[in-house]
Protein backbone atom coordinates (compact mmCIF):
# COMPACT_ATOMS: atom_id res chain seq x y z
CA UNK A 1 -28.92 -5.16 -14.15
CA UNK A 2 -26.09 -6.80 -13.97
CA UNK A 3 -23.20 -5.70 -11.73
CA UNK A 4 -19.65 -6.54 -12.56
CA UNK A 5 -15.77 -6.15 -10.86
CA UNK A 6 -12.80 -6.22 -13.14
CA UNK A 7 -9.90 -7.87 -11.81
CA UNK A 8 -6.36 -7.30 -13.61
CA UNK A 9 -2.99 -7.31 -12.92
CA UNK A 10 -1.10 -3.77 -13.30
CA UNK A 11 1.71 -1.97 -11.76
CA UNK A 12 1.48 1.21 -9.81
CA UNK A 13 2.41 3.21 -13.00
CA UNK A 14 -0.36 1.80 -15.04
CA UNK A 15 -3.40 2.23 -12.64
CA UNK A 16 -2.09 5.32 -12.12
CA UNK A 17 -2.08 6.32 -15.97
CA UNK A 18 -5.46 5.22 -16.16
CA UNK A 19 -7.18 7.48 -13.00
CA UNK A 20 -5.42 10.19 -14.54
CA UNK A 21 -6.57 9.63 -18.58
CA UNK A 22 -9.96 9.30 -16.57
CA UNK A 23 -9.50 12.36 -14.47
CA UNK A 24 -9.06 14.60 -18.02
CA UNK A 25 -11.87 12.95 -19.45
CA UNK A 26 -13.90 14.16 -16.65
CA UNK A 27 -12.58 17.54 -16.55
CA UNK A 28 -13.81 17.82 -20.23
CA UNK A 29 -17.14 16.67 -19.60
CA UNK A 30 -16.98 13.44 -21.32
CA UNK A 31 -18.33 10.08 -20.03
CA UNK A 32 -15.51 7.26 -18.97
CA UNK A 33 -14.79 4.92 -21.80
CA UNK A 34 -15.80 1.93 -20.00
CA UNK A 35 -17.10 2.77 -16.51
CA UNK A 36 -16.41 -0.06 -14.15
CA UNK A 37 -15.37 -1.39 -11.10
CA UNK A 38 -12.34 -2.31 -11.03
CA UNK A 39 -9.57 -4.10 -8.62
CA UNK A 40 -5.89 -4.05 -9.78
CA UNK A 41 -3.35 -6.34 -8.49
CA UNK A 42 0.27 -5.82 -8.23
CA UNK A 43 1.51 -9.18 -9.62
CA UNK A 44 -0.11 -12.34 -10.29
CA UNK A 45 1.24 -14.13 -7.23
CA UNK A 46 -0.59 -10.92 -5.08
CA UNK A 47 -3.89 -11.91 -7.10
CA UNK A 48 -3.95 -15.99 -6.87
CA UNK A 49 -2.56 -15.18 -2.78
CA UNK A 50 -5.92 -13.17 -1.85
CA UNK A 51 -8.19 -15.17 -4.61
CA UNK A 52 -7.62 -18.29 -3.47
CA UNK A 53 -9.80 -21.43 -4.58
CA UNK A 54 -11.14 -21.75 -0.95
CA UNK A 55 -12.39 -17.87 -0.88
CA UNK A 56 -13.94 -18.49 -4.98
CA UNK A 57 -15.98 -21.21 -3.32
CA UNK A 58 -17.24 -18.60 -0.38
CA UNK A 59 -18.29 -16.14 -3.02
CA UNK A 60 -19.75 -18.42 -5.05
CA UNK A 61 -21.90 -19.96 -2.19
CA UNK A 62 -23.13 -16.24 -1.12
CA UNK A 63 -23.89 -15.68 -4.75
CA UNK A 64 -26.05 -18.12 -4.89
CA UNK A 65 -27.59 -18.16 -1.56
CA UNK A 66 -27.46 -14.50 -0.58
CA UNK A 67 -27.06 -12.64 2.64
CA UNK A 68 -25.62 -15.19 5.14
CA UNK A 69 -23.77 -15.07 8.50
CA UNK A 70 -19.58 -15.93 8.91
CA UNK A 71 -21.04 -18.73 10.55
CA UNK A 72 -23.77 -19.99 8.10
CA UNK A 73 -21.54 -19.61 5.29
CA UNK A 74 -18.91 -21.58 7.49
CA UNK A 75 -21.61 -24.50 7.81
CA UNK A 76 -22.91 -24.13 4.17
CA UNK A 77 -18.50 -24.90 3.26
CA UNK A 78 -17.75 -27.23 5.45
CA UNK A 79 -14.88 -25.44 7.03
CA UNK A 80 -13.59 -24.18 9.91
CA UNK A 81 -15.52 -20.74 11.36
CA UNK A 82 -12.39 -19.62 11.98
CA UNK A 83 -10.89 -19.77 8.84
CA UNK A 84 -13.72 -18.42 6.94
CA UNK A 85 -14.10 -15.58 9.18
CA UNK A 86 -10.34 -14.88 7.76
CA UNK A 87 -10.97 -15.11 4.41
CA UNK A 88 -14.15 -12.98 4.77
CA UNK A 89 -12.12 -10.18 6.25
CA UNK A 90 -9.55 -9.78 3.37
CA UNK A 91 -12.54 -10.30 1.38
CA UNK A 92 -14.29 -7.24 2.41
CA UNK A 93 -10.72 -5.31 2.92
CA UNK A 94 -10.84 -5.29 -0.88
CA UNK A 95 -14.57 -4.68 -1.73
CA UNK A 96 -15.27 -8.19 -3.07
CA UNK A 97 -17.40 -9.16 0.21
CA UNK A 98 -19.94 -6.65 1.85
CA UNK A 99 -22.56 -7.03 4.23
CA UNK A 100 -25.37 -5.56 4.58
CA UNK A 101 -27.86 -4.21 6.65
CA UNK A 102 -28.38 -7.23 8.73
CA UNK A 103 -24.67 -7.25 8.64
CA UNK A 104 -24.66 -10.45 6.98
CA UNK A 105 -21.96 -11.07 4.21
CA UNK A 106 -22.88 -10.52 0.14
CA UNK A 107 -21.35 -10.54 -2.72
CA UNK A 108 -22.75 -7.20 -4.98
CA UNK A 109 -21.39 -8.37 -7.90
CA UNK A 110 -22.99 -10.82 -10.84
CA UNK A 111 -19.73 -11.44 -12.02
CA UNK A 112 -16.13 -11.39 -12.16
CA UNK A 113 -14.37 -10.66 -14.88
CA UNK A 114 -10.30 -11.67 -14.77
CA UNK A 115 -7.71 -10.41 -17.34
CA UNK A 116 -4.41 -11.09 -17.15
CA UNK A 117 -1.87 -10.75 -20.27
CA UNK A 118 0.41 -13.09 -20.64
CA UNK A 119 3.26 -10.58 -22.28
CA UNK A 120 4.28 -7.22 -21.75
């Protein structure tokens, strides 16, 4: 089965709105619309400042070659331990990066799905 994370772009108002349309739909007994993970962002510039190019590449390299250390994924990059350490930490701050039992860093998800409108 394939597991997937919505990321958008939506004020405080709006993810609000939508825990609460959810919320009533619950209290009625009826299934979400669309039940999925989701991670809002503020703005745009919030979103491309935490998903940086750099921290796409780390995700993509534990997708692909599960489990692995801070340091093995490091090695695997190219980069600094240091640095990736970093990024992994933001990464798991927002539920993108977990580890598991091992404590080694994964990434649950199959994809990631981005929307971002470009008016109001």
């Amino acid at each position: 089965m394939k597991k997937n994370i919505r990321i958008e772009v939506k004020d405080e108002k709006e993810s609000a709105q939508e825990f609460v349309k959810a919320w009533h739909q619950a209290e009625k007994g009826l299934a979400a619309e669309q039940p999925a993970e989701r991670l809002y962002f503020k703005d745009l510039k919030t979103l491309l400042t935490v998903m940086t190019p750099r921290r796409m590449a780390a995700l993509k390299t534990l997708h692909e070659h599960g489990p692995l250390s801070v340091r093995a994924l490091a090695k695997e990059l190219g980069r600094d331990y240091k640095n990736v350490h970093k990024d992994m930490q933001e990464m798991e701050k927002i539920g993108i990066v977990v580890r598991d039992e091992q404590g080694l860093l994964l990434v649950p998800w199959s994809s990631i799905v981005a929307e971002l409108e470009l008016a109001a």
